[in-house]
C-alpha atoms as a PDB file:
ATOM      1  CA  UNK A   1       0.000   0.000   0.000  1.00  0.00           C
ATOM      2  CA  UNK A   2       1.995   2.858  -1.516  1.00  0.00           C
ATOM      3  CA  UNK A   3       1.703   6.543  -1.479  1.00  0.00           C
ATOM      4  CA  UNK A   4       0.172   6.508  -5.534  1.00  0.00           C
ATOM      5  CA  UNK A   5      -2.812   4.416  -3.571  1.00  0.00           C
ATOM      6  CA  UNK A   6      -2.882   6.731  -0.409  1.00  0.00           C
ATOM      7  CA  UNK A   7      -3.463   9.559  -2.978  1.00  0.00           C
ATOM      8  CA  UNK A   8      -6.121   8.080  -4.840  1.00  0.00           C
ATOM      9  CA  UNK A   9      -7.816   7.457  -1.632  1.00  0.00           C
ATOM     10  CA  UNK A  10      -7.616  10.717  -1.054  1.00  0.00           C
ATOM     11  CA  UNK A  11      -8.843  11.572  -4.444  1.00  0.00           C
ATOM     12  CA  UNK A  12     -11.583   9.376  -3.790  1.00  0.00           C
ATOM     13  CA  UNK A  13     -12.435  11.337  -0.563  1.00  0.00           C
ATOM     14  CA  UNK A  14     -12.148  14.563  -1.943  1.00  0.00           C
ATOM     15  CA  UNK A  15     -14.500  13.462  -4.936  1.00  0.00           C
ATOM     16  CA  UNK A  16     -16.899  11.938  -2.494  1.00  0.00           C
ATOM     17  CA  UNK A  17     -16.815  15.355  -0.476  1.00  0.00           C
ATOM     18  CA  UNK A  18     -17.260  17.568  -3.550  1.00  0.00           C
ATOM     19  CA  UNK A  19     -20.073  15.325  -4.618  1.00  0.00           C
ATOM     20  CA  UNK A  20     -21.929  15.369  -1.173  1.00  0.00           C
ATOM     21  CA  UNK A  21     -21.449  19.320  -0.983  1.00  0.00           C
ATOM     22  CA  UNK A  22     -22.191  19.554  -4.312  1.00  0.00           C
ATOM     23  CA  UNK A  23     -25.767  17.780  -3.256  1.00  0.00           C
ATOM     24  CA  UNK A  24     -26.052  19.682  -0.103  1.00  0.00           C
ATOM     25  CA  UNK A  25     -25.601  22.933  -2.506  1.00  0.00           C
ATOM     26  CA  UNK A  26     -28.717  21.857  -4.960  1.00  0.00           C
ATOM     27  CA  UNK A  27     -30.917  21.251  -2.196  1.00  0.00           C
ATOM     28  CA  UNK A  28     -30.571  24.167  -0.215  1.00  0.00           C
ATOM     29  CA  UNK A  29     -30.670  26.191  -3.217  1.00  0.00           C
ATOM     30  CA  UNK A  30     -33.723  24.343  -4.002  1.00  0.00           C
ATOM     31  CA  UNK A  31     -35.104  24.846  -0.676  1.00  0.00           C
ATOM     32  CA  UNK A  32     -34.308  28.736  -0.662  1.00  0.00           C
ATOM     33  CA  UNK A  33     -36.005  29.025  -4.451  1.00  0.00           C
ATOM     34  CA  UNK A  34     -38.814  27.774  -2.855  1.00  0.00           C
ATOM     35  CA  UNK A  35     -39.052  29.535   0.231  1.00  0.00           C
ATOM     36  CA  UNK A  36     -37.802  32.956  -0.699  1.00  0.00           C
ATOM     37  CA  UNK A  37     -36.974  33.264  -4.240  1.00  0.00           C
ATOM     38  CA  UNK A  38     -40.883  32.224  -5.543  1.00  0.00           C
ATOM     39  CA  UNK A  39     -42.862  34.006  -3.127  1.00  0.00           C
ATOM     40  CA  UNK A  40     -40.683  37.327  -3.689  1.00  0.00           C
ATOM     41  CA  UNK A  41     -40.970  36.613  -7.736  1.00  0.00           C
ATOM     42  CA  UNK A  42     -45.089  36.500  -7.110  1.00  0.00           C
ATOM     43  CA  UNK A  43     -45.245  39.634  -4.747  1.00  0.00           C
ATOM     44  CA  UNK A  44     -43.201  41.257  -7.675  1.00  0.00           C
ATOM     45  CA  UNK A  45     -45.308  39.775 -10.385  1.00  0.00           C
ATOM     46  CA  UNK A  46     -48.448  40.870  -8.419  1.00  0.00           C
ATOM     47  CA  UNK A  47     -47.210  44.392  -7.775  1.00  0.00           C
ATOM     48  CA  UNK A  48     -46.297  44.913 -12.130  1.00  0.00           C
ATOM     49  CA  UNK A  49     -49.587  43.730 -12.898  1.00  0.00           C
ATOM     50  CA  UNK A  50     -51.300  46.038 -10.345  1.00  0.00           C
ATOM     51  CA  UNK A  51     -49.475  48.443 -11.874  1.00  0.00           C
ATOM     52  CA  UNK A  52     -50.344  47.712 -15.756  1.00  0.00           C
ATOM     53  CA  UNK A  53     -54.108  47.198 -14.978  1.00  0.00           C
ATOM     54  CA  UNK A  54     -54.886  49.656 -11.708  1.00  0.00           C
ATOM     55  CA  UNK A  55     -56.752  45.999 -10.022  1.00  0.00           C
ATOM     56  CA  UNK A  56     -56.049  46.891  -6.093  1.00  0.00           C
ATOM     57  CA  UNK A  57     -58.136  44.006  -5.738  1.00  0.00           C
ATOM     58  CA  UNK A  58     -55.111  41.428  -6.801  1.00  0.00           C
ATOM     59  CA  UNK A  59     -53.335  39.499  -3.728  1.00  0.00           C
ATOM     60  CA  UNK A  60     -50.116  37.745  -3.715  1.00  0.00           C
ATOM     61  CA  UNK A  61     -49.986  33.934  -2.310  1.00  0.00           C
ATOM     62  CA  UNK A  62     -49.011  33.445   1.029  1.00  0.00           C
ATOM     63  CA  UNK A  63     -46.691  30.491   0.906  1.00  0.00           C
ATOM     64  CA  UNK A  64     -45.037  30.512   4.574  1.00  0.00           C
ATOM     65  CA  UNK A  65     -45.248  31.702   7.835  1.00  0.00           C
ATOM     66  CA  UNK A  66     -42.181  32.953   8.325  1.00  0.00           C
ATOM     67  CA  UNK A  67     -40.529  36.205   7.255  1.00  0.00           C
ATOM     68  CA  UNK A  68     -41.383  36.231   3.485  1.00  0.00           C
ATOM     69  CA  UNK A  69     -45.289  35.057   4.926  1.00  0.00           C
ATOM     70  CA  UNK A  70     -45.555  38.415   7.124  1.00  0.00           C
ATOM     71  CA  UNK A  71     -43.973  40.087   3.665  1.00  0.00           C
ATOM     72  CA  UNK A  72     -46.834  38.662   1.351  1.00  0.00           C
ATOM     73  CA  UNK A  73     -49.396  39.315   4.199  1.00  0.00           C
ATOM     74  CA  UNK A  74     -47.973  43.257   4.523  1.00  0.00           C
ATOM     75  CA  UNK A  75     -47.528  43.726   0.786  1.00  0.00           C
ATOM     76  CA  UNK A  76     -51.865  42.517   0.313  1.00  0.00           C
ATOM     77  CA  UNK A  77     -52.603  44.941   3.297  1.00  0.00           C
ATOM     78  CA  UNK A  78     -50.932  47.797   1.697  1.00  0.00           C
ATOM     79  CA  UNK A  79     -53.060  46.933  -1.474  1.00  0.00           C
ATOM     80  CA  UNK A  80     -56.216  46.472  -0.071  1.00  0.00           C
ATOM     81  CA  UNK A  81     -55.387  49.873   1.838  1.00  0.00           C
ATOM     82  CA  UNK A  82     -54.713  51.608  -1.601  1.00  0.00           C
ATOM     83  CA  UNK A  83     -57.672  50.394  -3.123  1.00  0.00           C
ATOM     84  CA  UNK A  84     -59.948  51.593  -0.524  1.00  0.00           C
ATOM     85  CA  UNK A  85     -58.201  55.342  -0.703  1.00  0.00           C
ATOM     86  CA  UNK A  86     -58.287  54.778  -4.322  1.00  0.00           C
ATOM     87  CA  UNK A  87     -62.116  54.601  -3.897  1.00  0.00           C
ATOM     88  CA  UNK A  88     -62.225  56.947  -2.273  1.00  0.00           C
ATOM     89  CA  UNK A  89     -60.732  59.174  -3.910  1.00  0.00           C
ATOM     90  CA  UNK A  90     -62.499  58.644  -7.184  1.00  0.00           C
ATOM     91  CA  UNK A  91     -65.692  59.128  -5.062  1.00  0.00           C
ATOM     92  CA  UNK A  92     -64.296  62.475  -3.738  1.00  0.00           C
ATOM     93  CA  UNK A  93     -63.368  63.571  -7.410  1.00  0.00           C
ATOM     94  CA  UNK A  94     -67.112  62.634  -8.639  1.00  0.00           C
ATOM     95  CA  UNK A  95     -68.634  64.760  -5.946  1.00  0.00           C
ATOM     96  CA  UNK A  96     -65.824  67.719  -6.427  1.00  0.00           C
ATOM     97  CA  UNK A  97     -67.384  67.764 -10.221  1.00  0.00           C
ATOM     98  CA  UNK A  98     -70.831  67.586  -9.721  1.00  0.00           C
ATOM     99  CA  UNK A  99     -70.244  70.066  -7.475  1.00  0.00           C
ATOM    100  CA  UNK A 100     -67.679  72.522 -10.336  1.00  0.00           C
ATOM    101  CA  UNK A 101     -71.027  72.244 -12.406  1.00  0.00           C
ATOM    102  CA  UNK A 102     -73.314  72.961 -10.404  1.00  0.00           C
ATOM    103  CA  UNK A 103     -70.961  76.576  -9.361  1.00  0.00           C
ATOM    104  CA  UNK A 104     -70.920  76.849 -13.152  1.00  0.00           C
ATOM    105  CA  UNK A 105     -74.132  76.937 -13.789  1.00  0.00           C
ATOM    106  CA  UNK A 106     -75.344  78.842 -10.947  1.00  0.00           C
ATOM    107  CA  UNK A 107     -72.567  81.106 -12.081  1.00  0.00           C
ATOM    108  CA  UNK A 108     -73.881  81.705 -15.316  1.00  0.00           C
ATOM    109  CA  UNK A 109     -77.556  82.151 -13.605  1.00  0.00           C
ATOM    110  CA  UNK A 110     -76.280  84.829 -11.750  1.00  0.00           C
ATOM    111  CA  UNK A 111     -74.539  86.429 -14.954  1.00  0.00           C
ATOM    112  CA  UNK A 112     -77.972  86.215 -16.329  1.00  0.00           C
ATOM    113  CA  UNK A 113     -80.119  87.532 -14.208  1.00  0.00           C
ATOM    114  CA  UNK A 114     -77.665  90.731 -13.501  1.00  0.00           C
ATOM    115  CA  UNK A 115     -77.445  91.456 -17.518  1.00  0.00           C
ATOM    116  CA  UNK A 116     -81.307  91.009 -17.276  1.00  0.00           C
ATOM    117  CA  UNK A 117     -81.270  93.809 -14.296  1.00  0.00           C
ATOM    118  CA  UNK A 118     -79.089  96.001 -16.520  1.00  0.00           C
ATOM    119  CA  UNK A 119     -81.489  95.416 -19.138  1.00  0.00           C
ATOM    120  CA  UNK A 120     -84.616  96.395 -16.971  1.00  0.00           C
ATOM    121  CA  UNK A 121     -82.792  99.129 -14.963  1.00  0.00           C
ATOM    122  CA  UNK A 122     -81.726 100.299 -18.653  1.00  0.00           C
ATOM    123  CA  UNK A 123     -85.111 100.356 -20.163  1.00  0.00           C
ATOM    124  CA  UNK A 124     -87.338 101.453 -16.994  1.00  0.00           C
ATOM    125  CA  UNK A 125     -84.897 104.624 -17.347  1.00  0.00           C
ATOM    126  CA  UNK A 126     -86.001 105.367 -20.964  1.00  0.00           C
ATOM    127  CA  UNK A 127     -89.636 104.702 -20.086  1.00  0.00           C
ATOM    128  CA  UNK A 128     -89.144 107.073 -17.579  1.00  0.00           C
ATOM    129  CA  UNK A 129     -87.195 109.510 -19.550  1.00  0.00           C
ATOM    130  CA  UNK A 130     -89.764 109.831 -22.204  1.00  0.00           C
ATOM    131  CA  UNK A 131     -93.090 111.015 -20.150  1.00  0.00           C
ATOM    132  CA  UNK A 132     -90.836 112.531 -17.370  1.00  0.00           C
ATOM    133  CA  UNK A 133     -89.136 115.175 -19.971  1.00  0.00           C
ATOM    134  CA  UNK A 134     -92.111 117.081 -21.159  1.00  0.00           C
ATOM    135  CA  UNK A 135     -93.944 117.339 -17.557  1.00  0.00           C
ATOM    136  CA  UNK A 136     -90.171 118.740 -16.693  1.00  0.00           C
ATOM    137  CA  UNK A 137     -90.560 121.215 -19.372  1.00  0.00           C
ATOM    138  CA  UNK A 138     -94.121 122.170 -18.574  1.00  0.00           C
ATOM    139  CA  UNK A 139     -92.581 122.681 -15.041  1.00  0.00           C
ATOM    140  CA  UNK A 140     -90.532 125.072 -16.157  1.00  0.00           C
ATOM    141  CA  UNK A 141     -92.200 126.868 -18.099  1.00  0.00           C
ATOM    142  CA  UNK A 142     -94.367 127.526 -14.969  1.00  0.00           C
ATOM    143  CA  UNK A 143     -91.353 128.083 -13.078  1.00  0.00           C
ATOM    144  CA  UNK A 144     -89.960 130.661 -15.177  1.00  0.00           C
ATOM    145  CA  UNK A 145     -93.221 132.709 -15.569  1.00  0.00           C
ATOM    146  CA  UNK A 146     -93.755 132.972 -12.067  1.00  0.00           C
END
């Protein structure tokens, strides 16, 4: 038993080792895919399409109940809390212009009715004018004779 066999023991060893770490390597990354990588990849996918459509009403999977669990659960309560202001909001925006028309036109009422009381106040003048002058003349006349 010679040192060219002791090294291929070793060889042997070492391979063995790689191999086995090499195994342990795929599984945890397997494991971590699973437990971290895919549920971030869905939040993410979840938040893009929220994005592209405006649909507050889309929830990510909760996978775990560990860290990346209370991440999916915080992520869907921020959305659901979004979507309710959004709501609200919209709501807020219908009443603010119902309300801008009805100022409008109650604007344009009252631009109405005060050319129509420029138009009365213009013409009751006139009407008054007219019989008013020649009872101011006749007056006087009398005046001056007196």
């Amino acid at each position: 038993y010679g040192a060219p066999a002791r090294i291929q023991d070793y060889l042997l060893i070492l391979a063995g080792v790689l191999l086995a770490s090499l195994a342990v390597a795929i599984a945890l990354s397997a494991w971590l895919q699973r437990a971290v990588t895919r549920p971030i990849r869905s939040v993410s996918e979840v938040a893009r399409r929220v994005m592209e459509q405006r649909d507050f009403s889309l929830r990510a999977t909760r996978t775990s109940d560990d860290e990346v669990g209370y991440l999916v659960d915080a992520f869907n309560g921020m959305l659901a809390e979004v979507g309710q202001r959004t709501v609200a909001l919209e709501a807020t925006n219908r009443s603010l212009e119902r309300e801008m028309q009805d100022r409008r036109a109650a604007e344009e009422a009252l631009r109405t009715a005060d050319r129509r009381k420029d138009e009365f106040l213009a013409t009751l003048a006139h009407e008054l004018r007219n019989p008013l002058a020649p009872m101011r003349n006749a007056l006087q006349i009398l005046s001056s004779r007196g």
